[in-house]
N, C-alpha and C. Protein backbone atom coordinates (compact mmCIF):
# COMPACT_ATOMS: atom_id res chain seq x y z
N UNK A 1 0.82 -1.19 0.00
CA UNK A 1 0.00 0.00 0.00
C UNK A 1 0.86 1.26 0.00
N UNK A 2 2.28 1.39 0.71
CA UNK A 2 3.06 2.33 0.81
C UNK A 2 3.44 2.80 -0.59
N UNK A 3 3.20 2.00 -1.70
CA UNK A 3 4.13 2.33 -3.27
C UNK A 3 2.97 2.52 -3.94
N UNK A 4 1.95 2.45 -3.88
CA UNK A 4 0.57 3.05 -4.61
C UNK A 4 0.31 4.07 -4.06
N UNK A 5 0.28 4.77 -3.14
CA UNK A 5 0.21 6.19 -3.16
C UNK A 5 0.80 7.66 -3.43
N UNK A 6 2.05 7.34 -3.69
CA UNK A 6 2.87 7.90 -4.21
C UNK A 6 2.24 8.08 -6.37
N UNK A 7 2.63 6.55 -6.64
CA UNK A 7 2.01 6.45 -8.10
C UNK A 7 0.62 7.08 -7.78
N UNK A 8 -0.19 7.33 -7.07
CA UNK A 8 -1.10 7.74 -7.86
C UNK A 8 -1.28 9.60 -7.53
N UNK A 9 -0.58 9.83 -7.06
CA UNK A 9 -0.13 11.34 -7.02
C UNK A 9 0.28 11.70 -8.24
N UNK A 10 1.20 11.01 -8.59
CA UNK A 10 2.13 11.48 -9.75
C UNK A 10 1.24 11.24 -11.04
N UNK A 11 0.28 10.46 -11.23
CA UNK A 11 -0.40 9.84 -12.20
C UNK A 11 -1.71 10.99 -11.83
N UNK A 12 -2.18 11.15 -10.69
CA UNK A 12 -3.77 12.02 -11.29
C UNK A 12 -3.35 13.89 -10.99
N UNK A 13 -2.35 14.15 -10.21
CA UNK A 13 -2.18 15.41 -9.91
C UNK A 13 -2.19 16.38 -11.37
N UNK A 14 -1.03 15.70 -12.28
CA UNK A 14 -1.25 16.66 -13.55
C UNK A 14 -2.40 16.74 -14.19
N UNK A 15 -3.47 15.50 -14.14
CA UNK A 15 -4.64 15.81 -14.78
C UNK A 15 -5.45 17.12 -14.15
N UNK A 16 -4.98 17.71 -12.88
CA UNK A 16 -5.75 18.48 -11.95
C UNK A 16 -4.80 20.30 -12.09
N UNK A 17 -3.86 19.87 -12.97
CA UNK A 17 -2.82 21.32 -13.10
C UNK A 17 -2.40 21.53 -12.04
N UNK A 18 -2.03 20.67 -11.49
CA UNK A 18 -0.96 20.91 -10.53
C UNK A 18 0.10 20.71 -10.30
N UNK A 19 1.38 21.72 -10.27
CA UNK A 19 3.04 21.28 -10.28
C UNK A 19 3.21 20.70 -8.85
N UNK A 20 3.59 19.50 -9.30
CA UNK A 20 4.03 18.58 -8.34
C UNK A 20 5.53 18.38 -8.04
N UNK A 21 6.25 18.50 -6.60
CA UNK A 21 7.83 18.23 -7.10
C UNK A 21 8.26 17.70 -5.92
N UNK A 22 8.73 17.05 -5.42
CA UNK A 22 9.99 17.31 -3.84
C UNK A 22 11.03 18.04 -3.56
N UNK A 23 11.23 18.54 -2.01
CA UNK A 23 11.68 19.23 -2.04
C UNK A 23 12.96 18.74 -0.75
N UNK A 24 14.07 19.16 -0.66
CA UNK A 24 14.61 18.66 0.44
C UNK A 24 14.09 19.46 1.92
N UNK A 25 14.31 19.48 2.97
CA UNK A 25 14.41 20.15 4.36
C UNK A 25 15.58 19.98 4.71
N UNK A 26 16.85 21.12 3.92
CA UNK A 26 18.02 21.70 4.49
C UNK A 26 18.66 20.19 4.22
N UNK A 27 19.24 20.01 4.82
CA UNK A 27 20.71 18.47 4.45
C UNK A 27 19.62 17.36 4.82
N UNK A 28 18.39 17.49 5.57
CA UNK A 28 18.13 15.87 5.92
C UNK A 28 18.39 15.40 7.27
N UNK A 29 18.37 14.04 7.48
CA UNK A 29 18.42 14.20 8.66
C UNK A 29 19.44 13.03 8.78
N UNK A 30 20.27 12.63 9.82
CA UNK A 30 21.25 11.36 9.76
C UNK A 30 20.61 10.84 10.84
N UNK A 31 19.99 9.41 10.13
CA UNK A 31 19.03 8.62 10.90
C UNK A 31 17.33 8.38 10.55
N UNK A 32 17.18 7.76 11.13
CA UNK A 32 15.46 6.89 10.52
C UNK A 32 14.53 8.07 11.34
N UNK A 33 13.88 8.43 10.37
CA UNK A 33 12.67 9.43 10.81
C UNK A 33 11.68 8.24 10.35
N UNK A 34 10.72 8.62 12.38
CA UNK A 34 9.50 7.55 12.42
C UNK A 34 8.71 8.11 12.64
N UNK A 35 8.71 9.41 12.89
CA UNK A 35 7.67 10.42 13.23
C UNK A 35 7.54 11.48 12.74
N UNK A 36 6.59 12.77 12.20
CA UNK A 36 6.38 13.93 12.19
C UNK A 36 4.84 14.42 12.59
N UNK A 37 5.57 15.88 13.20
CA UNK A 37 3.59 16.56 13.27
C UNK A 37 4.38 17.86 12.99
N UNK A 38 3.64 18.41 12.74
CA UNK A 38 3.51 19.96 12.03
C UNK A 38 2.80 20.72 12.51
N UNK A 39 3.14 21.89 13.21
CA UNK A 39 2.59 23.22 13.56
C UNK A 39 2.95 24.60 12.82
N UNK A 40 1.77 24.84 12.14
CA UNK A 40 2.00 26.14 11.47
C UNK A 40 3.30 25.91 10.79
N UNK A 41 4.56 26.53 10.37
CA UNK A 41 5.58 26.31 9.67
C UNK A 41 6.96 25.69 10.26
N UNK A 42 6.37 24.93 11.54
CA UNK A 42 7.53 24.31 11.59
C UNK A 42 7.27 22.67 11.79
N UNK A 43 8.03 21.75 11.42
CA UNK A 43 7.86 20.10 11.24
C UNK A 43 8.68 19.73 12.06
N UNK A 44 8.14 19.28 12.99
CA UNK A 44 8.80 18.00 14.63
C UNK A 44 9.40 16.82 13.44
N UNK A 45 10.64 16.23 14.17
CA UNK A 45 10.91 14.91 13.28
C UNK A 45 11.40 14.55 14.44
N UNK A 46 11.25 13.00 14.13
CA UNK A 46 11.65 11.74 15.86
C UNK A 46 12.09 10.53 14.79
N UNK A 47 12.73 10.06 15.44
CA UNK A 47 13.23 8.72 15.32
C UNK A 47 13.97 8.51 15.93
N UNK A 48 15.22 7.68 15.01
CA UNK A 48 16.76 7.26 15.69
C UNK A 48 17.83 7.74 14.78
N UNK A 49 17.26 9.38 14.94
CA UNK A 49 18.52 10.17 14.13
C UNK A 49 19.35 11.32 15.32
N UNK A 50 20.82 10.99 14.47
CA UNK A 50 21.50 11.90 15.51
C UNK A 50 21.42 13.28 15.18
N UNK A 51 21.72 13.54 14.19
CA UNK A 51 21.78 14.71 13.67
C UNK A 51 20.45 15.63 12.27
N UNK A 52 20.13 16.65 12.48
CA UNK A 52 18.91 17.36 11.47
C UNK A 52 20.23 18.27 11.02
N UNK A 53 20.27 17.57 10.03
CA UNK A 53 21.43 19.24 8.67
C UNK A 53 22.54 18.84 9.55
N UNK A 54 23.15 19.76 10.06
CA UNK A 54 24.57 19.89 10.55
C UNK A 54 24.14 20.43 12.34
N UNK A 55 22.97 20.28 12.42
CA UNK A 55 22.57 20.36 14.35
C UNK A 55 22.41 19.15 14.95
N UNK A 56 22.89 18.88 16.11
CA UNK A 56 23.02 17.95 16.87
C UNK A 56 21.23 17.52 17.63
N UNK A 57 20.70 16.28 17.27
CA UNK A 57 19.36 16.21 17.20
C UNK A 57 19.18 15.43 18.54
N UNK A 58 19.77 14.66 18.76
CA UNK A 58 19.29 13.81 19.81
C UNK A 58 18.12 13.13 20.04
N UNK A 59 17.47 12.39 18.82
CA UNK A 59 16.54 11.74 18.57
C UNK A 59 15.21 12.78 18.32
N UNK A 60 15.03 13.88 18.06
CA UNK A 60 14.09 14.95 18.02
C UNK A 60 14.85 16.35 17.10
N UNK A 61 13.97 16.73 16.53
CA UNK A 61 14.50 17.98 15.91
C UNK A 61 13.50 18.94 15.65
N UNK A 62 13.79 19.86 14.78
CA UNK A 62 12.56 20.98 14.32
C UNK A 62 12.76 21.75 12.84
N UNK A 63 12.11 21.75 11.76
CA UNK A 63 12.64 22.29 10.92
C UNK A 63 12.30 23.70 10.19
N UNK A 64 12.16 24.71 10.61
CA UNK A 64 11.17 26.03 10.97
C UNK A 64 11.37 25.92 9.19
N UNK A 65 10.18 25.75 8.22
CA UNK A 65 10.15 26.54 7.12
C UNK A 65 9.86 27.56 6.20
N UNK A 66 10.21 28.93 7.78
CA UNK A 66 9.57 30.12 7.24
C UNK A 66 11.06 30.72 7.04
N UNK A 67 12.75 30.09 7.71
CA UNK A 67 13.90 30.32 7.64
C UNK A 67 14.79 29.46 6.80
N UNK A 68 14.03 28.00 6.34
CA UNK A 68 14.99 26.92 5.93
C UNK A 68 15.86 26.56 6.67
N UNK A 69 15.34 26.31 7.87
CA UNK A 69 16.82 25.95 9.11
C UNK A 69 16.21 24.53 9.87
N UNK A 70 17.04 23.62 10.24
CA UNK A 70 16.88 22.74 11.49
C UNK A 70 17.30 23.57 12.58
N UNK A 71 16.67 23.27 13.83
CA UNK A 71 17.20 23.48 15.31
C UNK A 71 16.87 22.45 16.22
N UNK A 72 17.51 21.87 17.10
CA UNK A 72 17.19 21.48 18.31
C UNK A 72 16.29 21.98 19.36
N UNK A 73 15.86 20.91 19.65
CA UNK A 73 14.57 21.62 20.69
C UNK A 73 15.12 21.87 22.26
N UNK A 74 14.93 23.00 22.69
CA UNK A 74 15.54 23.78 23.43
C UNK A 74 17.35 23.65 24.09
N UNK A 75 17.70 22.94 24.74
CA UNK A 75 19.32 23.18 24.91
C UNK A 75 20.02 22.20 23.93
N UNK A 76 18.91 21.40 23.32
CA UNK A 76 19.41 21.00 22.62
C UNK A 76 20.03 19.12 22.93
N UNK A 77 19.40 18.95 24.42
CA UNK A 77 19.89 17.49 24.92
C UNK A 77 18.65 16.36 24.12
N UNK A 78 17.56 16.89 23.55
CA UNK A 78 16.59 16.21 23.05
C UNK A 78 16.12 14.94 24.54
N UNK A 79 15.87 13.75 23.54
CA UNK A 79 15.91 12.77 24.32
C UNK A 79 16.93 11.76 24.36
N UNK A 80 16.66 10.11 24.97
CA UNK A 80 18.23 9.58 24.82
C UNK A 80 18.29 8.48 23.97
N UNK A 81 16.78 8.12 23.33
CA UNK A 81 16.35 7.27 22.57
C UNK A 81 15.75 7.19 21.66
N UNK A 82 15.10 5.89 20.58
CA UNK A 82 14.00 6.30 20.10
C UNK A 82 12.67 6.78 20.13
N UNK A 83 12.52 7.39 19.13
CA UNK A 83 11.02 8.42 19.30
C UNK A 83 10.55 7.44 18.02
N UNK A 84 9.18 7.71 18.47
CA UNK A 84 7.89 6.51 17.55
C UNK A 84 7.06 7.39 17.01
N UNK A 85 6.40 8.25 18.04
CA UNK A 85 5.57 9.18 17.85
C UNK A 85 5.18 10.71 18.44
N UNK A 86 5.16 11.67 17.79
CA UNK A 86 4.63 12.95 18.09
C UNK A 86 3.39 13.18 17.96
N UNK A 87 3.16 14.40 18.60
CA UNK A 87 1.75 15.15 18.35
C UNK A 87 1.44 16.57 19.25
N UNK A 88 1.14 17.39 18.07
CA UNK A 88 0.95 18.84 18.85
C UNK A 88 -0.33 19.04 18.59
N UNK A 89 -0.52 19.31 20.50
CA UNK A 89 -2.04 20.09 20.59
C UNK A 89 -2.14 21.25 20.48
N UNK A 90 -3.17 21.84 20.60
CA UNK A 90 -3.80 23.57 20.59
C UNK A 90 -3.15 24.28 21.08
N UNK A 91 -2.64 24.01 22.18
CA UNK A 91 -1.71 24.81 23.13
C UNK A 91 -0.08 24.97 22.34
N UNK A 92 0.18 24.13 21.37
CA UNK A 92 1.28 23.88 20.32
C UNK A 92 2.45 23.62 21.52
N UNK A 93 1.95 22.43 22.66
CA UNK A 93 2.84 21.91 22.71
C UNK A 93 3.24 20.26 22.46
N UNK A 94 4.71 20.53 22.33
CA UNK A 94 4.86 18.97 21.28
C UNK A 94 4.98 17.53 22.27
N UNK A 95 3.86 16.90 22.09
CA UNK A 95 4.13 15.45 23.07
C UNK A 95 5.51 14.62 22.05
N UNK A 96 5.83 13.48 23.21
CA UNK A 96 7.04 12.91 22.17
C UNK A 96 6.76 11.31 22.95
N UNK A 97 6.41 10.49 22.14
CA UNK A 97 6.61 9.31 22.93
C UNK A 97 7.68 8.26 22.07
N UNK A 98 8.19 7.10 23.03
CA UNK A 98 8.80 6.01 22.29
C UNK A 98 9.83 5.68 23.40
N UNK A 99 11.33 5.16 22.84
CA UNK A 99 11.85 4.49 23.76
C UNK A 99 12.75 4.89 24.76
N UNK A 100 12.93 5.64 25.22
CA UNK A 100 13.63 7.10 26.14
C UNK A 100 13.43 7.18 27.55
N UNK A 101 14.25 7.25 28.42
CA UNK A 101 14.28 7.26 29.88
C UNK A 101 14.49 9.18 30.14
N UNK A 102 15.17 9.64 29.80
CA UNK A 102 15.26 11.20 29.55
C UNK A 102 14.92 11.71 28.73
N UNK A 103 14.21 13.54 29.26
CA UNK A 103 14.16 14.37 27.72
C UNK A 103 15.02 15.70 28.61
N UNK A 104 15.84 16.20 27.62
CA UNK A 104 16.70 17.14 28.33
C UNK A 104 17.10 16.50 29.82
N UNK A 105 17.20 17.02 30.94
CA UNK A 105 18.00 16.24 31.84
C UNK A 105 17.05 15.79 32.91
N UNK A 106 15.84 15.63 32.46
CA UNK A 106 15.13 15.22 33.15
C UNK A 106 14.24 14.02 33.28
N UNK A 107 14.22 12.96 34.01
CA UNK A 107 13.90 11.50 33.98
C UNK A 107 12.66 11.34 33.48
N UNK A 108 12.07 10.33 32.58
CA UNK A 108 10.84 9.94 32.01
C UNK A 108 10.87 9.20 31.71
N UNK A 109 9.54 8.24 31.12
CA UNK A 109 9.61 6.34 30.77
C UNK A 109 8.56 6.77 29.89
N UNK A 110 9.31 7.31 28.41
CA UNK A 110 8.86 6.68 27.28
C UNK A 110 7.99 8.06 26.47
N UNK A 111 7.03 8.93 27.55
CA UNK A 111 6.89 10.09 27.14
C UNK A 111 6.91 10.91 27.88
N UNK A 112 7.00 12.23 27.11
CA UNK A 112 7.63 13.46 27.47
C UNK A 112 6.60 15.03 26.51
N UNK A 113 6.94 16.19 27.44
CA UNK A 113 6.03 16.63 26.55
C UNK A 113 6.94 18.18 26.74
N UNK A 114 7.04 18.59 25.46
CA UNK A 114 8.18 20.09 25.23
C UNK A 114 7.09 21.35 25.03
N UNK A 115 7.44 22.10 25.45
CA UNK A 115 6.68 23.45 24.79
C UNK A 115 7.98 24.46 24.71
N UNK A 116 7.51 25.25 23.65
CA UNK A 116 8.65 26.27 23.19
C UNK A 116 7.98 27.34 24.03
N UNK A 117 8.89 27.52 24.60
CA UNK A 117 8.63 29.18 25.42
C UNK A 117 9.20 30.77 24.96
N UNK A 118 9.71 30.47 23.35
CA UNK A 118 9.90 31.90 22.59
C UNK A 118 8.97 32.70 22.20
């Protein structure tokens, strides 16, 4: 099911006039992205990646696309494991669950929940 949806993007979108293309997010990420959620212009990514572009990720990252930049989420210690799944509520803050005893330096079993305070 994962390889038929792709084909059929590419197959009915032009009938609809629409330019279709991919695009990168800055270098990528080094490591398996298993997760994303999206708030307004910026995209949460989780997995078992170390690094987003050339920032140090620690299994979590952020990719603001109103600058074209990755950043780390706040000092930047992320978590210490894999991440499975995200999700941002109303309040736009980002839950993070999966396989992780810490987020930043503080103890947790599995989830954790960040809010940006800028």
């Amino acid at each position: 099911m994962t390889c038929v949806a792709p084909l059929l993007e590419f197959v009915f979108a032009p009938a609809l006039g629409q330019a279709q293309a991919w695009s990168p997010l800055g270098d990528g990420t080094y490591g398996v992205v298993t997760a994303i959620a999206i708030d307004g212009n910026n995209v949460y990514v989780g997995g078992k990646l170390t690094y987003a572009g050339k920032v140090c990720a620690n299994y979590v990252a952020k990719w603001d696309n109103t600058i074209k930049s990755w950043s780390s989420l706040g000092s930047g210690s992320g978590v210490n494991n894999l991440v499975l799944a995200l999700e941002i509520d109303s309040d736009e803050s980002l839950y993070v669950g999966g396989a992780f005893k810490t987020s930043g330096a503080i103890s947790e079993h599995n989830v954790a929940k960040w809010k940006n305070n800028n």
